[in-house]
C-alpha atoms as a PDB file:
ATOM      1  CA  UNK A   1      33.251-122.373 -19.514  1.00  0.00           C
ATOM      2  CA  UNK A   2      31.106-119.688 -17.860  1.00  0.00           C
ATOM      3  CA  UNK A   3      28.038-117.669 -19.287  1.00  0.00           C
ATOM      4  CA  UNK A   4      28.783-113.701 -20.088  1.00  0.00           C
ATOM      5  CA  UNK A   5      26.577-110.902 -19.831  1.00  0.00           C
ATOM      6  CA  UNK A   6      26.311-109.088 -23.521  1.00  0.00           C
ATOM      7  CA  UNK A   7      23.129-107.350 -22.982  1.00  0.00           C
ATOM      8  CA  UNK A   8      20.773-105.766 -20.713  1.00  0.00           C
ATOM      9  CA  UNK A   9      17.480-103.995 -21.128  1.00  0.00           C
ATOM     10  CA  UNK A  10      14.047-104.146 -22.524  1.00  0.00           C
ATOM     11  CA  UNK A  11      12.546-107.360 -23.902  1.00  0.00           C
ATOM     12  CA  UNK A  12      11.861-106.377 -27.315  1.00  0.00           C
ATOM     13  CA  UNK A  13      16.202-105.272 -27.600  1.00  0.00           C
ATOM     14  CA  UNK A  14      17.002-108.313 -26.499  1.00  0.00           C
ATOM     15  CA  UNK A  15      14.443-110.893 -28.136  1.00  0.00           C
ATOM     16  CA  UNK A  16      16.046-108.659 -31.791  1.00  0.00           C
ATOM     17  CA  UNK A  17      19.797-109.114 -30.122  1.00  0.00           C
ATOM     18  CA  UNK A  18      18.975-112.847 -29.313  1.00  0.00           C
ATOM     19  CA  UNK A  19      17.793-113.630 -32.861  1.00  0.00           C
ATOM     20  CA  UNK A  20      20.551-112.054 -35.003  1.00  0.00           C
ATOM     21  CA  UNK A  21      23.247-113.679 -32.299  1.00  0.00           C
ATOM     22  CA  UNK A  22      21.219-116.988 -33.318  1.00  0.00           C
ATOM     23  CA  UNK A  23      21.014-116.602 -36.344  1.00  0.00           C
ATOM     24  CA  UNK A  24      24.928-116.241 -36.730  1.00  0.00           C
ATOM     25  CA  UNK A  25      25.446-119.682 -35.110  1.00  0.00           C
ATOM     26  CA  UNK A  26      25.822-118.909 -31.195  1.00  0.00           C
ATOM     27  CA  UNK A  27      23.337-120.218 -28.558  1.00  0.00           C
ATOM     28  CA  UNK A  28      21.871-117.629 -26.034  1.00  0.00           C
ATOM     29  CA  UNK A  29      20.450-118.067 -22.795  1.00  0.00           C
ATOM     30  CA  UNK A  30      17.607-114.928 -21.706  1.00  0.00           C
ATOM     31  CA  UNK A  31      17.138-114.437 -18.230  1.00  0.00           C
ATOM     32  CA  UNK A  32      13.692-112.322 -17.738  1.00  0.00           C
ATOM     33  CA  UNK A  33      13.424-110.669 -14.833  1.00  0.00           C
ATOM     34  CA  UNK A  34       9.971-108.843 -15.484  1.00  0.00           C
ATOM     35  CA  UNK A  35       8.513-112.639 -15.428  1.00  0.00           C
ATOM     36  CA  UNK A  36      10.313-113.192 -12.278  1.00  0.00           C
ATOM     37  CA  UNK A  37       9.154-110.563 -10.618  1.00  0.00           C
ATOM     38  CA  UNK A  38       5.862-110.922 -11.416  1.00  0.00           C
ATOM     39  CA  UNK A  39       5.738-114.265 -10.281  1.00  0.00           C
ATOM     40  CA  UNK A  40       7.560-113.395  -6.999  1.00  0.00           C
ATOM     41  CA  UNK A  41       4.522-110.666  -5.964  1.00  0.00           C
ATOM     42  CA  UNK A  42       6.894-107.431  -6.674  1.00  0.00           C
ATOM     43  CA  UNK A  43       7.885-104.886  -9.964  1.00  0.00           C
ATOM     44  CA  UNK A  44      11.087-104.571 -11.499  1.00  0.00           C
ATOM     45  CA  UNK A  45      11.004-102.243 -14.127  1.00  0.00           C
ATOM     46  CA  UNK A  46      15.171-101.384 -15.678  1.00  0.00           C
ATOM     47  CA  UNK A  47      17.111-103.289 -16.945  1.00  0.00           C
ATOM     48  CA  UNK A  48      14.857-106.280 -16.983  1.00  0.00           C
ATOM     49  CA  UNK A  49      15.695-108.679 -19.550  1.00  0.00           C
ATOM     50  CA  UNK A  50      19.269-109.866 -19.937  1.00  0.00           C
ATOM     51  CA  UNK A  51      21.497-111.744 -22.493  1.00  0.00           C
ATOM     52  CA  UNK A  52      23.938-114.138 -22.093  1.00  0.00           C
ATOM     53  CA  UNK A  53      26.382-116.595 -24.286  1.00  0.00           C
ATOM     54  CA  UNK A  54      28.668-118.678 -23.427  1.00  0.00           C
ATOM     55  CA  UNK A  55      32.896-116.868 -22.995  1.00  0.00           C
ATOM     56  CA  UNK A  56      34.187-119.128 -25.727  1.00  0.00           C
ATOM     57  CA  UNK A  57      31.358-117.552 -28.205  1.00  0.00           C
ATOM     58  CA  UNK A  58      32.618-114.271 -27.555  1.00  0.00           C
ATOM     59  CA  UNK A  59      34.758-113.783 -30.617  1.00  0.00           C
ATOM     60  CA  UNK A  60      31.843-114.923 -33.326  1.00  0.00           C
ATOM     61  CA  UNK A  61      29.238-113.094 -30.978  1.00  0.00           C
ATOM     62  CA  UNK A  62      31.413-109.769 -30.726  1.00  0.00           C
ATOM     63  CA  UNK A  63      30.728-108.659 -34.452  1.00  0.00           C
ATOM     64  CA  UNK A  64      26.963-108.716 -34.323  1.00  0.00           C
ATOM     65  CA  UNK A  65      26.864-107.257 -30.856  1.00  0.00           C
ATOM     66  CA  UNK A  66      28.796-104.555 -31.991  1.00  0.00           C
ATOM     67  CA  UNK A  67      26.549-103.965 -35.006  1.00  0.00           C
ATOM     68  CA  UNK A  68      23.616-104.201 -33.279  1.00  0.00           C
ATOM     69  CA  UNK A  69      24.299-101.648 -30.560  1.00  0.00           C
ATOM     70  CA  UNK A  70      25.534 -99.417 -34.034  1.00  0.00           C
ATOM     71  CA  UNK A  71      22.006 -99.518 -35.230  1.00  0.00           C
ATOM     72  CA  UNK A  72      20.721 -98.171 -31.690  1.00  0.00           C
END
């Protein structure tokens, strides 16, 4: 069982995309990059905040994903 990338962007995106994922049963992990920048002395301003579930979550997770980037 690996972790799989479903989103990537701004932190506000993927705190909503983290909570409706959640709140359909399936566990996220958010990697922030913006905090680990910051801590490591430099900027990084694109793509900053990521989402990830686990592969086996994929089919209950690919319904609200979809959805979500819908309402985009």
């Amino acid at each position: 069982m690996g972790l799989m990338k479903v989103f990537s962007g701004s932190e506000i995106l993927a705190i909503a995309l983290q909570e409706r994922l959640e709140e359909a049963g399936v566990e996220t992990v958010k990697k922030d990059n913006i905090q680990s920048a910051r801590l490591g002395g430099f900027g990084a301003t694109d793509l900053a905040v990521e989402v990830f579930i686990q592969e086996t979550d994929f089919a209950k997770a690919n319904p609200v994903i979809e959805e979500f980037r819908m309402s985009l």
